[in-house]
N, C-alpha and C. Protein backbone atom coordinates (compact mmCIF):
# COMPACT_ATOMS: atom_id res chain seq x y z
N UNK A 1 3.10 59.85 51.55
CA UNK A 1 2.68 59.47 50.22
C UNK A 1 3.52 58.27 49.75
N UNK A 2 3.09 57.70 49.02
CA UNK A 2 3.83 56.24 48.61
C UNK A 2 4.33 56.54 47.67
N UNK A 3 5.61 55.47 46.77
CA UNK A 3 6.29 56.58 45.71
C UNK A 3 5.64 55.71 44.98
N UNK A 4 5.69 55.99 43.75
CA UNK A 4 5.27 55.43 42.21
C UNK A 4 6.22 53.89 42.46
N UNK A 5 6.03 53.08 41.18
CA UNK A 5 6.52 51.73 40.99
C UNK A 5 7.52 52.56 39.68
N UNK A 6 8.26 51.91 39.66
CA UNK A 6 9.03 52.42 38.54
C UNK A 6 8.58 52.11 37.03
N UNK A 7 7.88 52.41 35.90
CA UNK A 7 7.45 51.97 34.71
C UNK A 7 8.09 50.13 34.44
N UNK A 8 7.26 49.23 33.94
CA UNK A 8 7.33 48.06 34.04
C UNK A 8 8.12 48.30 32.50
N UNK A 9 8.03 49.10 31.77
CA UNK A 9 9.03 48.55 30.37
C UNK A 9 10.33 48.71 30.76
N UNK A 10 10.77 49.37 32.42
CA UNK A 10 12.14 49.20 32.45
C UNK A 10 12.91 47.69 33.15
N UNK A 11 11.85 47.08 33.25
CA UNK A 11 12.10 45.46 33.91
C UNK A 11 12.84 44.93 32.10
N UNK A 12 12.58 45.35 31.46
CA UNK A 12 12.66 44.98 29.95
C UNK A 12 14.04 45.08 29.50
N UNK A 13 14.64 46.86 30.04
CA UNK A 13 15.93 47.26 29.81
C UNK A 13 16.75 46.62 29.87
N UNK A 14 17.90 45.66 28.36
CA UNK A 14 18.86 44.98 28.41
C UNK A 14 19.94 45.54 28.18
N UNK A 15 21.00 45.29 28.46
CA UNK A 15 22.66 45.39 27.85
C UNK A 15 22.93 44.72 27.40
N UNK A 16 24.13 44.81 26.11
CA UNK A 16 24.71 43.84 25.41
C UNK A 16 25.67 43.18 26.11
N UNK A 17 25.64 41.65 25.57
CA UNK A 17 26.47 41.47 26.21
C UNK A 17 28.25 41.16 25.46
N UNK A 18 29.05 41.45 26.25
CA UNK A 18 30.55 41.18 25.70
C UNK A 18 31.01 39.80 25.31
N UNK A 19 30.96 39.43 24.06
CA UNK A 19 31.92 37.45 23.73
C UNK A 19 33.01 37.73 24.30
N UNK A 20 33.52 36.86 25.25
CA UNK A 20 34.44 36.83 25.34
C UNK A 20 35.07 35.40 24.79
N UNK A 21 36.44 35.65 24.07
CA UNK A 21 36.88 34.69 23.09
C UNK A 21 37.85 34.31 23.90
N UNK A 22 38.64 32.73 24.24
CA UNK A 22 40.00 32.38 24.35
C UNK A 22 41.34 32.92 23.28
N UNK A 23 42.00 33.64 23.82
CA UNK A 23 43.52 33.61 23.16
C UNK A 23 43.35 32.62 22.75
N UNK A 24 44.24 32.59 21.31
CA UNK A 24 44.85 31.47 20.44
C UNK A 24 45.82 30.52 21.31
N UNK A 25 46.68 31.58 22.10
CA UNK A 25 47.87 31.21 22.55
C UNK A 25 47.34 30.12 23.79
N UNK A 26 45.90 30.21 24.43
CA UNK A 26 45.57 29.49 25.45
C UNK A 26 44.59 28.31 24.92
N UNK A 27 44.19 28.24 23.90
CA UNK A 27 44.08 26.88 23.37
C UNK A 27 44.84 26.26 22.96
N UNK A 28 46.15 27.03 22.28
CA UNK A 28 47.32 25.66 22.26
C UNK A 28 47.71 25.48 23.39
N UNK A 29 47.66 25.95 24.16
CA UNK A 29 48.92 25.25 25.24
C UNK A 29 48.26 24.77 26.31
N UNK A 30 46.49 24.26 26.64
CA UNK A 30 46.13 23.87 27.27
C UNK A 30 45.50 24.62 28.35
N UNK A 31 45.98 26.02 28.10
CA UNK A 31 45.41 26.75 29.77
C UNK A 31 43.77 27.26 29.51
N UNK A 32 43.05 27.53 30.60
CA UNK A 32 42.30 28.03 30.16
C UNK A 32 41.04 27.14 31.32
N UNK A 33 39.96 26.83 31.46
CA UNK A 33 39.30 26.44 32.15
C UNK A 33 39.81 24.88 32.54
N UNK A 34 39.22 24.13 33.65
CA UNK A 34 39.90 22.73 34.41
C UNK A 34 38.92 22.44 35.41
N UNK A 35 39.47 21.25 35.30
CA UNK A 35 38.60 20.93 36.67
C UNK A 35 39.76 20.14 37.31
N UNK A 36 39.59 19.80 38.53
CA UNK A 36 39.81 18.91 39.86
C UNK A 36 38.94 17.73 40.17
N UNK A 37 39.21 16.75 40.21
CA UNK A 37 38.42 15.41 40.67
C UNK A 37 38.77 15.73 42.52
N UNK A 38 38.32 16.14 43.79
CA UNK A 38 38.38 15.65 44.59
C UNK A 38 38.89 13.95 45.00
N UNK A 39 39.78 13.90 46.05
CA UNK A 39 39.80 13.01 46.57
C UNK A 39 38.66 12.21 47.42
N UNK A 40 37.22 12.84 47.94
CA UNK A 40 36.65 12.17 48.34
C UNK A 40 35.91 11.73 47.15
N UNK A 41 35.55 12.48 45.95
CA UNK A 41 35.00 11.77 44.71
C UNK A 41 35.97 10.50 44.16
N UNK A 42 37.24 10.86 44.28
CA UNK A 42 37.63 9.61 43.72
C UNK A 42 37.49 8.38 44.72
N UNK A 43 37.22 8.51 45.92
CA UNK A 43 36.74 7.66 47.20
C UNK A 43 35.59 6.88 46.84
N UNK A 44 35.19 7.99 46.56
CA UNK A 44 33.68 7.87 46.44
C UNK A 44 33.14 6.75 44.38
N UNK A 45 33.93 7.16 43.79
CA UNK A 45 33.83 6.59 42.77
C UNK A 45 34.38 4.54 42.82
N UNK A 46 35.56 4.78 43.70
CA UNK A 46 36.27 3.40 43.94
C UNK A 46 34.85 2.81 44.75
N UNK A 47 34.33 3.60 45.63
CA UNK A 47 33.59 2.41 46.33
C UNK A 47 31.97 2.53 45.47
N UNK A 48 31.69 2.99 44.59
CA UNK A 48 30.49 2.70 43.81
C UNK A 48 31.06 1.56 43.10
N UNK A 49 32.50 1.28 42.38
CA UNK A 49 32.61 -0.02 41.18
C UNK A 49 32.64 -1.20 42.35
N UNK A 50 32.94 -0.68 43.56
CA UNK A 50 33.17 -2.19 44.42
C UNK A 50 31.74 -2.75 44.42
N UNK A 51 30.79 -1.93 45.05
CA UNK A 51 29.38 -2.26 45.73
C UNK A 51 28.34 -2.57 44.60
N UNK A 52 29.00 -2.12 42.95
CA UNK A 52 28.07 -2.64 42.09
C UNK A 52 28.47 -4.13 41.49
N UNK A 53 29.32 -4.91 41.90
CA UNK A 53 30.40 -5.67 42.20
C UNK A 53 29.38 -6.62 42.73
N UNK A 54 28.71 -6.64 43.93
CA UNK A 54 28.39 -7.22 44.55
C UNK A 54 26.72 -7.82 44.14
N UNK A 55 26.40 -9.12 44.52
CA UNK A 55 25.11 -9.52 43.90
C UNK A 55 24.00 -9.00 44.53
N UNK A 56 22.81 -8.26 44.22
CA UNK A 56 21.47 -7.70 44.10
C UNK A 56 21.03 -9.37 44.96
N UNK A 57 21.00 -9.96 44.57
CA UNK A 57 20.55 -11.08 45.55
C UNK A 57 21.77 -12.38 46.49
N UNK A 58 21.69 -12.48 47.44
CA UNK A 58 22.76 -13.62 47.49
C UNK A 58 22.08 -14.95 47.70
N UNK A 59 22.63 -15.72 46.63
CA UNK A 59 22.03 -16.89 47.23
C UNK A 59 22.03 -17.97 47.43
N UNK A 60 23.31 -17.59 48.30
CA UNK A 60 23.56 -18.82 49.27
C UNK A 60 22.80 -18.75 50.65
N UNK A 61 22.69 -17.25 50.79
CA UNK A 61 21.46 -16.90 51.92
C UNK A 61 19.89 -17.25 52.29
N UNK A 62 19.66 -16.96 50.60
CA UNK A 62 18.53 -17.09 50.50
C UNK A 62 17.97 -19.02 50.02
N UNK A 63 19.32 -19.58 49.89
CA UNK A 63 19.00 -21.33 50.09
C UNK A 63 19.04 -21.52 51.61
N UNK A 64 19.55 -21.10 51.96
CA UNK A 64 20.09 -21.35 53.89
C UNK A 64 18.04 -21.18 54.45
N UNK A 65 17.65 -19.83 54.14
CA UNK A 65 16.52 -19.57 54.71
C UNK A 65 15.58 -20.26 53.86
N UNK A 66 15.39 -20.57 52.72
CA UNK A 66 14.66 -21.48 52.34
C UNK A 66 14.75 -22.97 52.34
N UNK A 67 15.87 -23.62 53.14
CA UNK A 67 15.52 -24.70 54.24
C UNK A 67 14.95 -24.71 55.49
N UNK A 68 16.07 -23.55 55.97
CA UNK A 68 14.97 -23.14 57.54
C UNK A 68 13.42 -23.21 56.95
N UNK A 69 12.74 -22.91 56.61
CA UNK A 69 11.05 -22.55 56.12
C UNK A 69 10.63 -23.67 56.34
N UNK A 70 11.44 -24.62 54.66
CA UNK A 70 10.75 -25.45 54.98
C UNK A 70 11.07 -26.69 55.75
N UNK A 71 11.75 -26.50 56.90
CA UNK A 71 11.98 -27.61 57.79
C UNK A 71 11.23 -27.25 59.02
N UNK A 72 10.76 -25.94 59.12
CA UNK A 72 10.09 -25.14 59.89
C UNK A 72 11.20 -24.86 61.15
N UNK A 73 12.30 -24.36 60.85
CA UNK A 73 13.32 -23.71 62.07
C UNK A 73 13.36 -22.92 61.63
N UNK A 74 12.75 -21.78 61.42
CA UNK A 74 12.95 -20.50 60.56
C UNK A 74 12.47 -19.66 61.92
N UNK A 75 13.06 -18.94 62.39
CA UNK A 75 13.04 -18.37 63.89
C UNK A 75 12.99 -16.91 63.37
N UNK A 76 12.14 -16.09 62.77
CA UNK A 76 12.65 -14.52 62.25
C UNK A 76 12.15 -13.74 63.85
N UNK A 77 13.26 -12.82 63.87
CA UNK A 77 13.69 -11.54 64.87
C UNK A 77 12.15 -10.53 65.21
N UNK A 78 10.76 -11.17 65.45
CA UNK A 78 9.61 -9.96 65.11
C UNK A 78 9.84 -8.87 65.57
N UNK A 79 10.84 -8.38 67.26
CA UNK A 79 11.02 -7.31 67.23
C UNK A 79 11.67 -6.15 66.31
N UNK A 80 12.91 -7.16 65.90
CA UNK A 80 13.74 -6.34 64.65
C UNK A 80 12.60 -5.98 63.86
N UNK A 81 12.10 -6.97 62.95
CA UNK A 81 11.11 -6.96 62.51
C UNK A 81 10.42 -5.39 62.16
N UNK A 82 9.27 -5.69 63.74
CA UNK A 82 8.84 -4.27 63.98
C UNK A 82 8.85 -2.83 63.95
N UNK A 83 10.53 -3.41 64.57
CA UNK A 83 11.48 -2.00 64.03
C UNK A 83 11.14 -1.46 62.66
N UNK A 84 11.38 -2.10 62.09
CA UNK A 84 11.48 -1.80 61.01
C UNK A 84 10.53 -1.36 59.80
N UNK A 85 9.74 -2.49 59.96
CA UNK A 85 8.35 -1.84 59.37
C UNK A 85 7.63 -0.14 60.09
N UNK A 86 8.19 -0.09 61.71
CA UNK A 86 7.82 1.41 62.36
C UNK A 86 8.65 2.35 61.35
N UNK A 87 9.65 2.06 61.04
CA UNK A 87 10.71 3.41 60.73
C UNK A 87 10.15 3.18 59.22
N UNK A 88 9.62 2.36 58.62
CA UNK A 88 9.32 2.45 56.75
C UNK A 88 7.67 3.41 56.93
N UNK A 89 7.28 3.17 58.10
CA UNK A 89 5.88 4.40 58.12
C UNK A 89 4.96 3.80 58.25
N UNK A 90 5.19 1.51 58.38
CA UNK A 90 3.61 1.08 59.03
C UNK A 90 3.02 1.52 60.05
N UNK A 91 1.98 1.44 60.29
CA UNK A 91 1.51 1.35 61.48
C UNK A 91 0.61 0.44 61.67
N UNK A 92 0.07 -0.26 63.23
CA UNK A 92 -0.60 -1.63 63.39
C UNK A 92 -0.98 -1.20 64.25
């Protein structure tokens, strides 16, 4: 025989719950919850201000290749290329 489900108004059944308050004595003197910055976060923070640091475009690069173009020595890599457009999900 299968047993019963247990009545659904007891999914309902709550307890109160307990405040718990900080001692006086641990808000003056600082104790009481904290955190830790990791060393790889602070790693990790130094090299986000470097890399936002750096220019979204460079362009001294992008004058270099816009002579190649238009002098027509502009030689681009199609295999790299290929690569690459394969691994972004073209297909040809």
């Amino acid at each position: 025989m299968v047993e019963p489900i247990d009545p659904i108004n007891r999914a309902h059944e709550t307890k109160p719950v307990k405040k718990i308050r900080p001692r006086s004595e641990e808000i003056r003197s600082g104790e009481g919850d904290e955190f830790k910055v990791s060393s790889f976060a602070k790693t990790l923070k130094k090299a986000v201000e470097e890399a936002k640091k750096i220019p979204e475009v460079r362009d001294d690069k992008v004058e270099i290749l816009k002579r190649k173009i238009q002098d027509g020595t502009y030689e681009p890599n199609l295999d790299a290329l290929a690569r690459i457009l394969r691994k972004a999900g073209f297909k040809g």
